[in-house]
C-alpha atoms as a PDB file:
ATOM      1  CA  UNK A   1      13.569  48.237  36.639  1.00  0.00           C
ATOM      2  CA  UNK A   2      11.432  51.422  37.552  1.00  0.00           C
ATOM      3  CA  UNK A   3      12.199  50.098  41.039  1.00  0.00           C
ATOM      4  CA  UNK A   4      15.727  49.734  41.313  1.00  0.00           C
ATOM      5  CA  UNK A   5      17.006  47.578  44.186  1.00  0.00           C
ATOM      6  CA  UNK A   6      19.029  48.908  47.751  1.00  0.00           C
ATOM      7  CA  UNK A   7      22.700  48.956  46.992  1.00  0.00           C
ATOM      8  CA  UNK A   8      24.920  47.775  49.696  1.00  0.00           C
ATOM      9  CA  UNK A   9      28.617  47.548  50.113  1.00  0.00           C
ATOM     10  CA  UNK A  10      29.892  44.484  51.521  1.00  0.00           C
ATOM     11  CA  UNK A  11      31.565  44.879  54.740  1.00  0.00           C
ATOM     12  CA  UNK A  12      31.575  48.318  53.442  1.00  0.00           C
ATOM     13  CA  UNK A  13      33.670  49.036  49.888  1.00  0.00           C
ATOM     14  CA  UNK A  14      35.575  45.542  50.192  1.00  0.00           C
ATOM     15  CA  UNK A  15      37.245  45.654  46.754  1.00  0.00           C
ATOM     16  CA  UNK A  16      38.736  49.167  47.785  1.00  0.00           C
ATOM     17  CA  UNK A  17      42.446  48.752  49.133  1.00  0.00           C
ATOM     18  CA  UNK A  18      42.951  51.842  50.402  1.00  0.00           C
ATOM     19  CA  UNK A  19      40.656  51.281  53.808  1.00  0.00           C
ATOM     20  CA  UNK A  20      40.276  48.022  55.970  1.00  0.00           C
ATOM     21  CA  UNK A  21      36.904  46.008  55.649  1.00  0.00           C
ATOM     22  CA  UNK A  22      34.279  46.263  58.260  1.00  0.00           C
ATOM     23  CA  UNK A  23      35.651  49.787  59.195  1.00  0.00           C
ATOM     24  CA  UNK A  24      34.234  53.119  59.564  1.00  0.00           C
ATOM     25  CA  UNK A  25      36.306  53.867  56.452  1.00  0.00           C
ATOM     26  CA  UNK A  26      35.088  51.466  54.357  1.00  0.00           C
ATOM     27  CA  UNK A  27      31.679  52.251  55.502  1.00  0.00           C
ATOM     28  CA  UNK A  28      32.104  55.817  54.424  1.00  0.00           C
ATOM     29  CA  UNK A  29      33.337  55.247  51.189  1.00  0.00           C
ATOM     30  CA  UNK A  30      30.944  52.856  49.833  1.00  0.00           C
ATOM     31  CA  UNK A  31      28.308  55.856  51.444  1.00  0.00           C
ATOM     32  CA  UNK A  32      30.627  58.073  49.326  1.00  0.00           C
ATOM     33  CA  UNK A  33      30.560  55.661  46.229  1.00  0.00           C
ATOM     34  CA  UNK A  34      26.729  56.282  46.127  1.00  0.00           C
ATOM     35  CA  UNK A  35      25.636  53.053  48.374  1.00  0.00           C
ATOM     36  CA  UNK A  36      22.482  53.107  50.174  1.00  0.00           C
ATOM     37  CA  UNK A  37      23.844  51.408  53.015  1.00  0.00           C
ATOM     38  CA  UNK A  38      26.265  48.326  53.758  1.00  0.00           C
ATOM     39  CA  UNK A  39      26.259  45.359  55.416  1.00  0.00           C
ATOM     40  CA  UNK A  40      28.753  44.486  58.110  1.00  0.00           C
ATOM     41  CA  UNK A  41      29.501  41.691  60.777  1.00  0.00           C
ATOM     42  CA  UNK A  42      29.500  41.122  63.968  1.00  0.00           C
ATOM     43  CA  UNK A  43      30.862  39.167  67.056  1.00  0.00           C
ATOM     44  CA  UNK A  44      31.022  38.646  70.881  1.00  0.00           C
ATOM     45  CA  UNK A  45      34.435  38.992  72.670  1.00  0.00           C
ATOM     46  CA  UNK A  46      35.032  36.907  75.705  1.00  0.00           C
ATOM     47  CA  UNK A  47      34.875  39.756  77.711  1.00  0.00           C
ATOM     48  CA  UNK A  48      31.517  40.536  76.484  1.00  0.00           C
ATOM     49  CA  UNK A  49      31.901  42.983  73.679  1.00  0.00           C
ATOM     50  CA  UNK A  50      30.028  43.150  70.555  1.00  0.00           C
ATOM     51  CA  UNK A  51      32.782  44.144  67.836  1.00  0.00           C
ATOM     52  CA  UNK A  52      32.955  44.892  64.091  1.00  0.00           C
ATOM     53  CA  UNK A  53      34.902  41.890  62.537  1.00  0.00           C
ATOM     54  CA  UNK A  54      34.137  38.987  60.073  1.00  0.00           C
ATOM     55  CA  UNK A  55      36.942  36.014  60.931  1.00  0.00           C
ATOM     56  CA  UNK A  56      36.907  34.167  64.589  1.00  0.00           C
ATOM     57  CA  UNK A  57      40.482  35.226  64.952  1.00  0.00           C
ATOM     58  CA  UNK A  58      41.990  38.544  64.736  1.00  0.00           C
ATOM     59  CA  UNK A  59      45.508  38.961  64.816  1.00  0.00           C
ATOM     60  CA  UNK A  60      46.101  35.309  66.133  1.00  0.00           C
ATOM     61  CA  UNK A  61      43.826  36.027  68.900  1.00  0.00           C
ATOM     62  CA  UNK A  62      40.056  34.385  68.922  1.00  0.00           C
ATOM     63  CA  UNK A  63      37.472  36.900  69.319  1.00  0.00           C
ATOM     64  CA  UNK A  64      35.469  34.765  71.942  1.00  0.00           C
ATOM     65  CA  UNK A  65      38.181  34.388  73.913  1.00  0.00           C
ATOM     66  CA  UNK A  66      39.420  37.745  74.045  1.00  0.00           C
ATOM     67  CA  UNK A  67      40.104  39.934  77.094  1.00  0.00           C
ATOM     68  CA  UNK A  68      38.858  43.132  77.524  1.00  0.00           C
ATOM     69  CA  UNK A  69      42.263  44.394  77.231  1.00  0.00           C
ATOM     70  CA  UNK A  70      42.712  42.743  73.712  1.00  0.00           C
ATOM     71  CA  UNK A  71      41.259  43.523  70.183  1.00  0.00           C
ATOM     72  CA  UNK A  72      40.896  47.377  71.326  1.00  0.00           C
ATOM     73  CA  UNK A  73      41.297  48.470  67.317  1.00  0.00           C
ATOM     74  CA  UNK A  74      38.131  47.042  66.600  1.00  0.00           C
ATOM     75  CA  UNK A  75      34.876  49.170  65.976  1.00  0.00           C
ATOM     76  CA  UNK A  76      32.164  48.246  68.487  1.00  0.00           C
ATOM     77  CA  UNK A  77      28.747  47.652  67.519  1.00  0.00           C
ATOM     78  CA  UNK A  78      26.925  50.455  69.558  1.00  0.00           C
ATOM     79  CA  UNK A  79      29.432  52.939  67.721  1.00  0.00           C
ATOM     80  CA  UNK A  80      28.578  52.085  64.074  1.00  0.00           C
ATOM     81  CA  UNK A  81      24.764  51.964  64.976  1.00  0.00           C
ATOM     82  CA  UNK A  82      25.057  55.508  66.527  1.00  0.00           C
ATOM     83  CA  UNK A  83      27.252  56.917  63.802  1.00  0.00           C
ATOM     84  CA  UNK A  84      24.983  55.488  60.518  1.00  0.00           C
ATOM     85  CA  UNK A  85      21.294  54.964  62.006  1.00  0.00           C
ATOM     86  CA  UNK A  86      20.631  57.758  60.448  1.00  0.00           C
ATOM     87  CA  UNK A  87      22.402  57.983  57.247  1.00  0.00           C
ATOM     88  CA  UNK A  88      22.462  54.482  55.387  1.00  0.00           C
ATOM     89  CA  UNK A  89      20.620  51.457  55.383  1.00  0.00           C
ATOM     90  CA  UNK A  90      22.295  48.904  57.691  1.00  0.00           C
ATOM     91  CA  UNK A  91      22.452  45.158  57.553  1.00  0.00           C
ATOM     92  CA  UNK A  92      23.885  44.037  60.922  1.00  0.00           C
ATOM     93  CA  UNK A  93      25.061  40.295  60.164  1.00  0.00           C
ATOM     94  CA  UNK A  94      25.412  38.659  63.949  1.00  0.00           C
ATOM     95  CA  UNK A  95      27.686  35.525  63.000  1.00  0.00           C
ATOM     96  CA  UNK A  96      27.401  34.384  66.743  1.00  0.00           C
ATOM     97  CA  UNK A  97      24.657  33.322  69.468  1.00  0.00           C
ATOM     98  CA  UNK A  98      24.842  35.798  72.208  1.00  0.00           C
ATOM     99  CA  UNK A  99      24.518  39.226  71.205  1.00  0.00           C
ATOM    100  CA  UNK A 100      20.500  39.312  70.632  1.00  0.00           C
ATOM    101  CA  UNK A 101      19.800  41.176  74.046  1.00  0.00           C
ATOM    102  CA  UNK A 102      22.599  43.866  72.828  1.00  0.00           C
ATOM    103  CA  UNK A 103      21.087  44.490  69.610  1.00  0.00           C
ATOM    104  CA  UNK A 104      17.709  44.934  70.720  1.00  0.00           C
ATOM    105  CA  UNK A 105      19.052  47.185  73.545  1.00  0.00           C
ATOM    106  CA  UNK A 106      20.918  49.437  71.011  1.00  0.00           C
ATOM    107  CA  UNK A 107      18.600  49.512  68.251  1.00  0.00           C
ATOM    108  CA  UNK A 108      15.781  51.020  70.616  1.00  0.00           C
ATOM    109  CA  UNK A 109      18.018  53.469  72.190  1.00  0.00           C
ATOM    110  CA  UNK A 110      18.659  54.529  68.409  1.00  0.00           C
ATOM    111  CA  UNK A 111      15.396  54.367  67.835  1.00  0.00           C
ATOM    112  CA  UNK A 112      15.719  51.953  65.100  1.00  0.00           C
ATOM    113  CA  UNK A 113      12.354  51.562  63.486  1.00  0.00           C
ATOM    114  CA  UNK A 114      13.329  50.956  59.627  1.00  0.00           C
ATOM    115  CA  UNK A 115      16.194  51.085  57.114  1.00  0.00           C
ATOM    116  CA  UNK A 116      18.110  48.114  58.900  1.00  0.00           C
ATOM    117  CA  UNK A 117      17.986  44.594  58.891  1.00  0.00           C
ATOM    118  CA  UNK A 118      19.352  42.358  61.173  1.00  0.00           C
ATOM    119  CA  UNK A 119      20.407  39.223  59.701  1.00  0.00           C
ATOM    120  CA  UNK A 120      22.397  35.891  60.034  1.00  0.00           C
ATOM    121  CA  UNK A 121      22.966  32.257  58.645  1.00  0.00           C
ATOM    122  CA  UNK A 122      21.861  30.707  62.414  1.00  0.00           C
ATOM    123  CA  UNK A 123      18.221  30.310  62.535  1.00  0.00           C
ATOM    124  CA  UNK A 124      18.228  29.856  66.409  1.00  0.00           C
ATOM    125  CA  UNK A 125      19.490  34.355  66.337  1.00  0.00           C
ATOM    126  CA  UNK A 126      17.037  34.894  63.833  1.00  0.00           C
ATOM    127  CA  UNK A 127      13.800  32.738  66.015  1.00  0.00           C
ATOM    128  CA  UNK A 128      15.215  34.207  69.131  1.00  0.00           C
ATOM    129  CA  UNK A 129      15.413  37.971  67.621  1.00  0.00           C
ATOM    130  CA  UNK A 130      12.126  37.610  66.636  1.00  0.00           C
ATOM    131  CA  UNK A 131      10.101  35.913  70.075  1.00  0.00           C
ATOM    132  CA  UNK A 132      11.700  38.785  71.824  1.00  0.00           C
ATOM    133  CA  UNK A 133      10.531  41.497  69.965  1.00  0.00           C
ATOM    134  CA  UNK A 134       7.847  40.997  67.210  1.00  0.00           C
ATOM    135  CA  UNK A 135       9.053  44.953  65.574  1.00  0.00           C
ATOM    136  CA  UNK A 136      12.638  43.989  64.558  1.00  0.00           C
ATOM    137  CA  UNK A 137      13.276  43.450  61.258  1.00  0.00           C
ATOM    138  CA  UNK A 138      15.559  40.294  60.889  1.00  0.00           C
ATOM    139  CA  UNK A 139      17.022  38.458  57.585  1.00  0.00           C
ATOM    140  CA  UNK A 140      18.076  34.773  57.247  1.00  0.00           C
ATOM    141  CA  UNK A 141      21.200  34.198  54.956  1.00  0.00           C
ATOM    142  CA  UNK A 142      21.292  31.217  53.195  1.00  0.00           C
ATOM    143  CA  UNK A 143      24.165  29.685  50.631  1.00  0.00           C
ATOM    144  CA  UNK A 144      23.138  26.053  50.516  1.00  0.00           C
ATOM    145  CA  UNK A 145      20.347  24.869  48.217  1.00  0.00           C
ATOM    146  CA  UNK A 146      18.834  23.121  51.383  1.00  0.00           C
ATOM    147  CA  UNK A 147      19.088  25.943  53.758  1.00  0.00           C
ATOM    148  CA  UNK A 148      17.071  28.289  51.514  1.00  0.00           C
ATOM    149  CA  UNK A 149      14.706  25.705  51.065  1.00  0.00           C
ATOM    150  CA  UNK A 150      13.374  26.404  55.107  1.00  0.00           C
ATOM    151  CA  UNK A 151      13.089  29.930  54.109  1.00  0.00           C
ATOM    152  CA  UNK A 152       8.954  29.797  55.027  1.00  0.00           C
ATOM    153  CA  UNK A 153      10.096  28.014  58.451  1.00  0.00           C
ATOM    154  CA  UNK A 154      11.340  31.586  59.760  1.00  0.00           C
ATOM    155  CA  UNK A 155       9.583  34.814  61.049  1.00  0.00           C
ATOM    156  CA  UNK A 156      11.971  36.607  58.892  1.00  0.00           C
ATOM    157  CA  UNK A 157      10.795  39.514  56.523  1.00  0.00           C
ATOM    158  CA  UNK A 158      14.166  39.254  54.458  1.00  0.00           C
ATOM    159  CA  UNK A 159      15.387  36.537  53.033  1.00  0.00           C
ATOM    160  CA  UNK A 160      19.462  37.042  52.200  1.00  0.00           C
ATOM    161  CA  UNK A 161      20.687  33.973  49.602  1.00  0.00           C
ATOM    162  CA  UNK A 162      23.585  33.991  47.493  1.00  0.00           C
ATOM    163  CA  UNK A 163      23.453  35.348  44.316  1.00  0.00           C
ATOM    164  CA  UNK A 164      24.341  31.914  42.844  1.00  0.00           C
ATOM    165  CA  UNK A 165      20.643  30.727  44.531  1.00  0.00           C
ATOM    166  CA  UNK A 166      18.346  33.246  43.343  1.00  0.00           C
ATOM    167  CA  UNK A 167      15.853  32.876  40.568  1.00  0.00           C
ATOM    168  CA  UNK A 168      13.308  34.679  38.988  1.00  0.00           C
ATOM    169  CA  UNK A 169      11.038  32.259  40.943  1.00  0.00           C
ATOM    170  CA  UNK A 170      12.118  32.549  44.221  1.00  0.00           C
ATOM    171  CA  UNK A 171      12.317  36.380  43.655  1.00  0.00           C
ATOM    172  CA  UNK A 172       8.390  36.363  42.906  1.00  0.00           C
ATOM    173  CA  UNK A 173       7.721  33.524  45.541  1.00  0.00           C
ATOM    174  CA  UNK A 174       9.541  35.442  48.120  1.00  0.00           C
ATOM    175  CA  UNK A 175       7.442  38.380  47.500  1.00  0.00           C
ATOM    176  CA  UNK A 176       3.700  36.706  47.159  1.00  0.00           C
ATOM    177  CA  UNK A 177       4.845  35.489  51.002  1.00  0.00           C
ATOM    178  CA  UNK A 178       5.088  39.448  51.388  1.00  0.00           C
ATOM    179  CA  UNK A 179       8.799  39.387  52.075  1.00  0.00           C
ATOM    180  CA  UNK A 180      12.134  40.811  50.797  1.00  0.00           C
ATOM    181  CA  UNK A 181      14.588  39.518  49.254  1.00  0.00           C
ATOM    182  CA  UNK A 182      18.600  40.608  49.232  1.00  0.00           C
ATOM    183  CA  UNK A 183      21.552  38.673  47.439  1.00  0.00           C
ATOM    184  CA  UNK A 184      25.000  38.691  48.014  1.00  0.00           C
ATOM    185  CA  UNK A 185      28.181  38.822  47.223  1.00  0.00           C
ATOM    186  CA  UNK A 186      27.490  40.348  43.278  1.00  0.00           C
ATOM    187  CA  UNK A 187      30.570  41.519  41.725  1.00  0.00           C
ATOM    188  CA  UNK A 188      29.479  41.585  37.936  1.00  0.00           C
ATOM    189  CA  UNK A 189      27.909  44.287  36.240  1.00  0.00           C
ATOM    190  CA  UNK A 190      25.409  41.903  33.991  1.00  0.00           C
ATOM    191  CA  UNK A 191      24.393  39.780  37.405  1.00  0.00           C
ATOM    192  CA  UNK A 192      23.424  43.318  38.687  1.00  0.00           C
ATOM    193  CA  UNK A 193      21.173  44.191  35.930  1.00  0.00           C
ATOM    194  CA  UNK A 194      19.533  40.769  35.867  1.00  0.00           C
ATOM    195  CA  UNK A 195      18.752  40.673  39.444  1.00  0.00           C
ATOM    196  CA  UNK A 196      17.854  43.742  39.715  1.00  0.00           C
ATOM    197  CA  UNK A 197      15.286  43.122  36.489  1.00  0.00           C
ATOM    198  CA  UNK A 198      13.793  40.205  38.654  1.00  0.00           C
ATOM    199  CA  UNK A 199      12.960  42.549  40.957  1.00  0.00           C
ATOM    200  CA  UNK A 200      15.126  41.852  43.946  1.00  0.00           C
ATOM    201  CA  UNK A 201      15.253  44.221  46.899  1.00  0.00           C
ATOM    202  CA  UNK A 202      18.622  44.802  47.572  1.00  0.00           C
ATOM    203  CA  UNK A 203      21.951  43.853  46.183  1.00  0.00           C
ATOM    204  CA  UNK A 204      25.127  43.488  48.225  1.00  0.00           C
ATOM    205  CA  UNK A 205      28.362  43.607  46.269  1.00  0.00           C
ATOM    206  CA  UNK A 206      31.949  43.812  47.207  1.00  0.00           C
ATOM    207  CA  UNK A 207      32.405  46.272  44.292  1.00  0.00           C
ATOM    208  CA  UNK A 208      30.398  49.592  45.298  1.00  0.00           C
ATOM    209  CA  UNK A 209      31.968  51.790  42.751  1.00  0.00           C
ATOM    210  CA  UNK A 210      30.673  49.196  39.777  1.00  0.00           C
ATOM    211  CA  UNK A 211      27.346  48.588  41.351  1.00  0.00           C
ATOM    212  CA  UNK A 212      26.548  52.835  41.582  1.00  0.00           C
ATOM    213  CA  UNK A 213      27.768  52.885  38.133  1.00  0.00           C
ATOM    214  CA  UNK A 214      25.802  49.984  36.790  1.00  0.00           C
ATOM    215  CA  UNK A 215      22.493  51.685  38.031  1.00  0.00           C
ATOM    216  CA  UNK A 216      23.387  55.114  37.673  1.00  0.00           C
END
């Protein structure tokens, strides 16, 4: 382990009560816990903005549908980008079609060249990310035995399965194909340590305090 792997907070320090996931807050503390970076998600409002928010519906109200008067507390895409480019590593999870022209827009006016990954379960973002711009650095997440079997079929440089998926195996097949390889959601201390001793590139766990600790 003379290479230890990224550590990233899921949706920023999930496990932490005191802040909101998929906040600025929770971003910052998992930075303050000792992460490298996070990973956080991402949707399209109905009136066309690209917010901060895991579920479909917020509040009772579904993101896609919403108005540009509703789901105000949100944090916006363009904000987090702008606020962390430079600071922590940043996997930008797109859970909807739609928002591929934004990202590419924002991540060259922050001039965006490394230290992110933009990832997703739908293959269609992740082929359409990647005819449109050759540079970006995109991630396909996988948690079905049959969906990580395509892996080769993408352009991606990361591939992103569950922890419950990943071998020693597929960590060294992964890498003779010259790519990376991230796992998620890892929430026990002697999971860390073995993944990390099969050489994986990043972990992203829910518990940032544990997963500093663990590697500290």
């Amino acid at each position: 382990m003379s290479d230890l792997p990224l550590l990233l907070g899921h949706r920023g320090a999930r496990a932490s009560t005191s802040v909101s996931e998929n906040t600025p807050a929770s971003f910052d503390l998992a930075l303050e816990h000792g992460c490298n970076g996070f990973e956080f998600d991402v949707r399209l409002t109905g009136a066309g903005r690209s917010v901060v928010c895991h579920d479909p519906k917020v509040d009772g109200i579904t993101v896609c549908q919403a108005n540009a008067d509703q789901l105000l507390q949100l944090p916006l895409l363009e904000d987090v980008l702008r606020r962390y480019s430079r600071q922590a590593f940043l996997d930008i999870e797109l859970k909807v079609q739609g928002l591929e022209s934004k990202v590419l827009n924002l991540l060259r006016e922050c001039r965006m060249e490394e230290d992110y990954v933009v990832s997703s379960f739908l293959s269609d973002v992740v082929m359409e990310l990647k005819t449109r711009s050759a540079k970006i650095q995109v991630g396909i997440i996988c948690d079905k035995p049959e969906e990580l079997a395509c892996w080769r079929e993408t352009a991606a440089e990361y591939v992103i399965p569950h922890h419950s998926l990943v071998t020693r195996e597929l960590v060294e097949e992964v890498h003779g194909a010259h790519r990376k390889l991230f796992t998620w959601t890892v929430n026990e201390r002697k999971a860390m340590l073995r993944l990390a001793e099969w050489g994986v590139d990043g972990i992203i766990s829910d518990k940032t305090e544990l997963l500093v600790q663990t590697f500290a």
